[in-house]
Protein backbone atom coordinates (compact mmCIF):
# COMPACT_ATOMS: atom_id res chain seq x y z
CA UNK A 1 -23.89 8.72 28.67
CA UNK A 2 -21.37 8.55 25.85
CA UNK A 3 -21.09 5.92 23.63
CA UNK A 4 -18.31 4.54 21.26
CA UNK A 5 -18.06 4.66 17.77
CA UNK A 6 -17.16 0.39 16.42
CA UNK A 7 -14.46 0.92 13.36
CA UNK A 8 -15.29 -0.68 10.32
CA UNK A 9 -12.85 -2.85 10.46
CA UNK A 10 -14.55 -4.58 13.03
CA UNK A 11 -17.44 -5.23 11.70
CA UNK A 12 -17.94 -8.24 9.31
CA UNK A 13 -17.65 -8.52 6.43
CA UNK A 14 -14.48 -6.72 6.29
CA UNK A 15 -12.66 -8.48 9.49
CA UNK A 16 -13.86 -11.65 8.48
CA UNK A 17 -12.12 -10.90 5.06
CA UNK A 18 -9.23 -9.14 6.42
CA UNK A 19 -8.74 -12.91 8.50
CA UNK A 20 -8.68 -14.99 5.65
CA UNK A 21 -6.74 -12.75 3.33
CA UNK A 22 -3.80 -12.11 6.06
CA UNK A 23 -4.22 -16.35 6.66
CA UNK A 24 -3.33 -16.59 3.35
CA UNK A 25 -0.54 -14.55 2.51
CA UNK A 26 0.72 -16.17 6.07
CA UNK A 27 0.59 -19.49 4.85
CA UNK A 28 2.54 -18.81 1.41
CA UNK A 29 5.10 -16.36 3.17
CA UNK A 30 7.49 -19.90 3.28
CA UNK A 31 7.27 -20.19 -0.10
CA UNK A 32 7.93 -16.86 -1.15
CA UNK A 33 10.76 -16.99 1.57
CA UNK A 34 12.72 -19.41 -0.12
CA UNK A 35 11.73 -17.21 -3.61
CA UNK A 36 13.26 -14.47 -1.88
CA UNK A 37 16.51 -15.98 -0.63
CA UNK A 38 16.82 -18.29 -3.77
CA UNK A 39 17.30 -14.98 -5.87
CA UNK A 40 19.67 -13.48 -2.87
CA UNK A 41 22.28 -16.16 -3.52
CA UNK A 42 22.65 -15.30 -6.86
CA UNK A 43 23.33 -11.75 -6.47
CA UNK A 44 21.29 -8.56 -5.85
CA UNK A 45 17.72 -9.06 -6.10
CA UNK A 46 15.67 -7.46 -8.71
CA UNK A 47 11.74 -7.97 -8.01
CA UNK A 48 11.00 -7.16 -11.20
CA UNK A 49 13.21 -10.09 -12.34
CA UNK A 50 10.92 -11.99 -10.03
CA UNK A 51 7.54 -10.91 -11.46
CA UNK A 52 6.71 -14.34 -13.02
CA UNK A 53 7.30 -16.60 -9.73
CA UNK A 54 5.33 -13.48 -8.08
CA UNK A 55 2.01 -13.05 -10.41
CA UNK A 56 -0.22 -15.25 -7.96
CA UNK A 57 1.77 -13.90 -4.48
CA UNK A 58 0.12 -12.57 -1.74
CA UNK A 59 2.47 -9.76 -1.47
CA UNK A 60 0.48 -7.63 1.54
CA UNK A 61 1.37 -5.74 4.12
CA UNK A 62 0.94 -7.87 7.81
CA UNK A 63 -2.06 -6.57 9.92
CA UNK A 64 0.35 -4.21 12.32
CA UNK A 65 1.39 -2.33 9.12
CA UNK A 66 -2.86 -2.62 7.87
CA UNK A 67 -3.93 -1.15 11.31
CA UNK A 68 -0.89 1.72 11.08
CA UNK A 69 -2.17 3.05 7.42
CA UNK A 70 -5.96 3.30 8.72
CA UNK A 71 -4.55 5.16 12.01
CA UNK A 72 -2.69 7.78 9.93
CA UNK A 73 -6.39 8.14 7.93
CA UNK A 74 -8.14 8.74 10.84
CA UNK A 75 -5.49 10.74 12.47
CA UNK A 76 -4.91 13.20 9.28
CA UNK A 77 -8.78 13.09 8.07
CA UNK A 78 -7.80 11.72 4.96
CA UNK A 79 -9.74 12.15 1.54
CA UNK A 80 -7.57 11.49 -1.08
CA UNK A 81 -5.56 8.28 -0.70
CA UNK A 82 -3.32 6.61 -3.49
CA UNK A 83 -1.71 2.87 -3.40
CA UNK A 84 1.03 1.71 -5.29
CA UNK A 85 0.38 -2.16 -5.61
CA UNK A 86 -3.05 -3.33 -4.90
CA UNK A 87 -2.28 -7.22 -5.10
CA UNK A 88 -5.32 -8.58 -3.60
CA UNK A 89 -6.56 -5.78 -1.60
CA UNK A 90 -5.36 -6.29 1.76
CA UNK A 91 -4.06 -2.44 2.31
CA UNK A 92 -6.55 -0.98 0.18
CA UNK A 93 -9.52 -2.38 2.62
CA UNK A 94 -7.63 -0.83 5.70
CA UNK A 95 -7.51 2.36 3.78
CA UNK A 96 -11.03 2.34 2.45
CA UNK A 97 -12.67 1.46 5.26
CA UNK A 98 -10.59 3.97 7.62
CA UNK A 99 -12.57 6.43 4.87
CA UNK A 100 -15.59 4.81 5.42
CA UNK A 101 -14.52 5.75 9.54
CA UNK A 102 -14.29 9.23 8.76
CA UNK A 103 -17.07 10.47 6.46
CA UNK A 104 -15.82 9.10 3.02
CA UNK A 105 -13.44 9.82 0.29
CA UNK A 106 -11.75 7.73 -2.47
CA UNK A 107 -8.16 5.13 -2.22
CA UNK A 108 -7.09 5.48 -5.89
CA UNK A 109 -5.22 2.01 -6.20
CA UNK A 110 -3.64 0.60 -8.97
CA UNK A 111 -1.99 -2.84 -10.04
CA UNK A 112 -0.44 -4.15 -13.01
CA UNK A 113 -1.22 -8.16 -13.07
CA UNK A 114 -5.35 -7.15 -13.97
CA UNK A 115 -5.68 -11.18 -12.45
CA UNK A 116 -4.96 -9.50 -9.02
CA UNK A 117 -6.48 -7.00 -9.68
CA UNK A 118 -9.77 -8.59 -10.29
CA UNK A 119 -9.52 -10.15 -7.37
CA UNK A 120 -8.69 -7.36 -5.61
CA UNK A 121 -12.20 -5.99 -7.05
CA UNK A 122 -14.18 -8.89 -6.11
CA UNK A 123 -12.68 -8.72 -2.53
CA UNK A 124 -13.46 -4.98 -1.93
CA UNK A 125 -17.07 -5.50 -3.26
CA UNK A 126 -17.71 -8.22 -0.86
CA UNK A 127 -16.29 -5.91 1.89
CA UNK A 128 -18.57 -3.59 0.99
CA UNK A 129 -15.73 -0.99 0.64
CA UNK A 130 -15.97 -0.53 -3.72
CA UNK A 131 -18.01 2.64 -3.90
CA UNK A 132 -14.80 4.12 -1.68
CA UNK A 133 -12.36 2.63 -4.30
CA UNK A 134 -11.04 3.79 -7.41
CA UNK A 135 -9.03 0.25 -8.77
CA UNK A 136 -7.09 1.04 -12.12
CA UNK A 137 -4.90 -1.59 -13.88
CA UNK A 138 -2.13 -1.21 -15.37
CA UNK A 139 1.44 0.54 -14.67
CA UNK A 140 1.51 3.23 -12.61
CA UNK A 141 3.40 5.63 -14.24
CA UNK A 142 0.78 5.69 -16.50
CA UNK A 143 -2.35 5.35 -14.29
CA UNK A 144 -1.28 7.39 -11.48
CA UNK A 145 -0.95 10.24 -14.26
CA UNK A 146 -4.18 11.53 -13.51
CA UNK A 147 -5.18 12.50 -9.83
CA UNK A 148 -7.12 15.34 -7.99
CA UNK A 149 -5.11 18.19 -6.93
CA UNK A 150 -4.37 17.01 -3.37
CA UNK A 151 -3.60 14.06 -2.36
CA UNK A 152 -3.24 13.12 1.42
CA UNK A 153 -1.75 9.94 1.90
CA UNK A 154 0.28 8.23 -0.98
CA UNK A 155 1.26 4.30 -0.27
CA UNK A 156 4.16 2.65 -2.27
CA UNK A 157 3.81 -0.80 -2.07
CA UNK A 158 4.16 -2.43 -5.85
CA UNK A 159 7.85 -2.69 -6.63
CA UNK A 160 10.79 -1.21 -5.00
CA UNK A 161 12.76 -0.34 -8.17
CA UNK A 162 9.84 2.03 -9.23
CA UNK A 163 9.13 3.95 -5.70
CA UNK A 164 10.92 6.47 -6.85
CA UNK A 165 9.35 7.00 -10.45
CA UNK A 166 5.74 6.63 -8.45
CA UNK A 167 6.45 9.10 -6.11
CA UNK A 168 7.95 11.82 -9.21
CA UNK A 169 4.37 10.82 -10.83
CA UNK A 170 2.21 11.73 -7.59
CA UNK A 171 4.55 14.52 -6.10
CA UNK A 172 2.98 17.36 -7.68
CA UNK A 173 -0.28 16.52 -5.90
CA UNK A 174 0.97 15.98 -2.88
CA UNK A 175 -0.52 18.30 -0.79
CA UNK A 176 1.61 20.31 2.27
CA UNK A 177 1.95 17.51 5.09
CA UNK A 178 0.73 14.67 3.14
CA UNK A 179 2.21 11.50 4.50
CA UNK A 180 4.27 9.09 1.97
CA UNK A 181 4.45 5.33 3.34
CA UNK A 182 6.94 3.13 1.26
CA UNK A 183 6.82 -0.14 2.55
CA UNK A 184 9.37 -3.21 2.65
CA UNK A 185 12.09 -1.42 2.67
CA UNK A 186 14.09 -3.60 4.62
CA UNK A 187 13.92 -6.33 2.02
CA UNK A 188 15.46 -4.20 -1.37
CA UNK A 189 17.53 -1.71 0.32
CA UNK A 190 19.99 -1.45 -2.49
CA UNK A 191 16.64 -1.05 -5.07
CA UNK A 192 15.56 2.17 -2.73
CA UNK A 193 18.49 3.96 -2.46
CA UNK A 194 17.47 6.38 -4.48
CA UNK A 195 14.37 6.54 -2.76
CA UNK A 196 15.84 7.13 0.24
CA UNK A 197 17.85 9.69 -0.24
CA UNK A 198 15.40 11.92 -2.41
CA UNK A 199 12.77 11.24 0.96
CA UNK A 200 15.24 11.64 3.60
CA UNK A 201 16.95 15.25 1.65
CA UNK A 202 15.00 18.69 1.22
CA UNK A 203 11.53 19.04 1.08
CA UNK A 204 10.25 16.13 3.41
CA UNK A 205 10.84 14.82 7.19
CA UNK A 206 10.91 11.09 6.97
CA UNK A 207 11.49 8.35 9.47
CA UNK A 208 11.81 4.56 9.58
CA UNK A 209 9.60 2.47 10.94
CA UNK A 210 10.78 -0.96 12.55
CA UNK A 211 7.33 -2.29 11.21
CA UNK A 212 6.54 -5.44 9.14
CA UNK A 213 9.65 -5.82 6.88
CA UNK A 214 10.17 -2.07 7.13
CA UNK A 215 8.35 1.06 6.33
CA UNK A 216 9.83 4.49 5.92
CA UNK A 217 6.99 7.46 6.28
CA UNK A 218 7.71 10.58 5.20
CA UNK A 219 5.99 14.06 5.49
CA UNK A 220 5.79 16.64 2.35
CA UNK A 221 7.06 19.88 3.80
């Protein structure tokens, strides 16, 4: 008789907090719609020109992209896992408790509003997930400076404008096949151009992903 193993992200608390967080950020995505195409009409958007309307967003990836990111955990046996824009936690609870799946390991996150980032805290504690998560506030050029020596998975989620500069910070760690997810990249194509290119040219495979507003993963040769 065989029996099967239940993922932690079935188990409350964490799906119980995974439902109202992705309630939430569904219920403001209106608002920050109209944000969005406000900014549009006045000429190419610059998120970081949007930062104050932002601060309290729930910027989050939707529970399809959530449920890809702990996949590729389980699927690559994941230890190290970095996160580019914690907001409120949402991806940083699929990641850690994917870990928590697979026998453990640590989701060094980081976010520069340290309100979100509190919250963030508070949110992974009550999902029982904070011993897996390393949360560090500030910008990520800076915090991201110091990481083990190989990192698995790397997640770019903060702003698009800085993907790039993220990824130059973590690249040296990056250990051979590591996966890079860059998300929204639908939304600030003309901010991740750069991005793009330096992903898509020599010394990665990469592929988009017709996922949530976009995602384009990438594999360190």
């Amino acid at each position: 008789m065989t029996t099967t193993a239940r993922s932690t992200l079935d188990t409350d608390p964490v799906r119980t907090l995974l439902d109202e967080m992705l309630h939430a950020a569904d219920a403001q995505e209106p608002e920050l719609a109209a944000i969005v195409a406000r900014a549009a009409a006045e000429g190419p958007i610059s998120e970081t020109a949007l930062a104050p309307e932002l601060r309290e967003a729930w910027i989050c990836v939707p529970r399809e992209v959530g449920d890809l990111l702990a996949t590729l955990v389980h699927a690559t046996r994941a230890r190290t896992v970095v996160e580019f824009g914690t907001s409120f936690g949402v991806a940083t609870t699929f990641l850690a408790a994917a870990l928590r799946d697979t026998g453990g390991g640590t989701v060094v996150t980081t976010e520069l509003e340290p309100t979100k980032a509190a919250l963030a805290a508070a949110n992974l504690r009550r999902a029982g997930l904070d011993d897996l998560v390393d949360l560090r506030v500030g910008d990520a050029r800076e915090t991201l400076a110091e990481l083990p020596d190989a990192v698995d998975l790397l997640l770019l989620d903060g702003w698009s404008e800085l993907y790039l500069p993220v990824l130059e910070v973590v690249e040296p760690r990056l250990r051979a096949g590591a996966l890079v997810i860059a998300d929204d990249t639908d939304m600030f194509p003309d901010a991740l151009a750069d991005y793009l290119a330096h992903v898509r040219g020599a010394g990665y495979r990469s592929q988009r992903l017709p996922l949530g507003d976009g995602l384009e993963l990438s594999c360190r040769m």
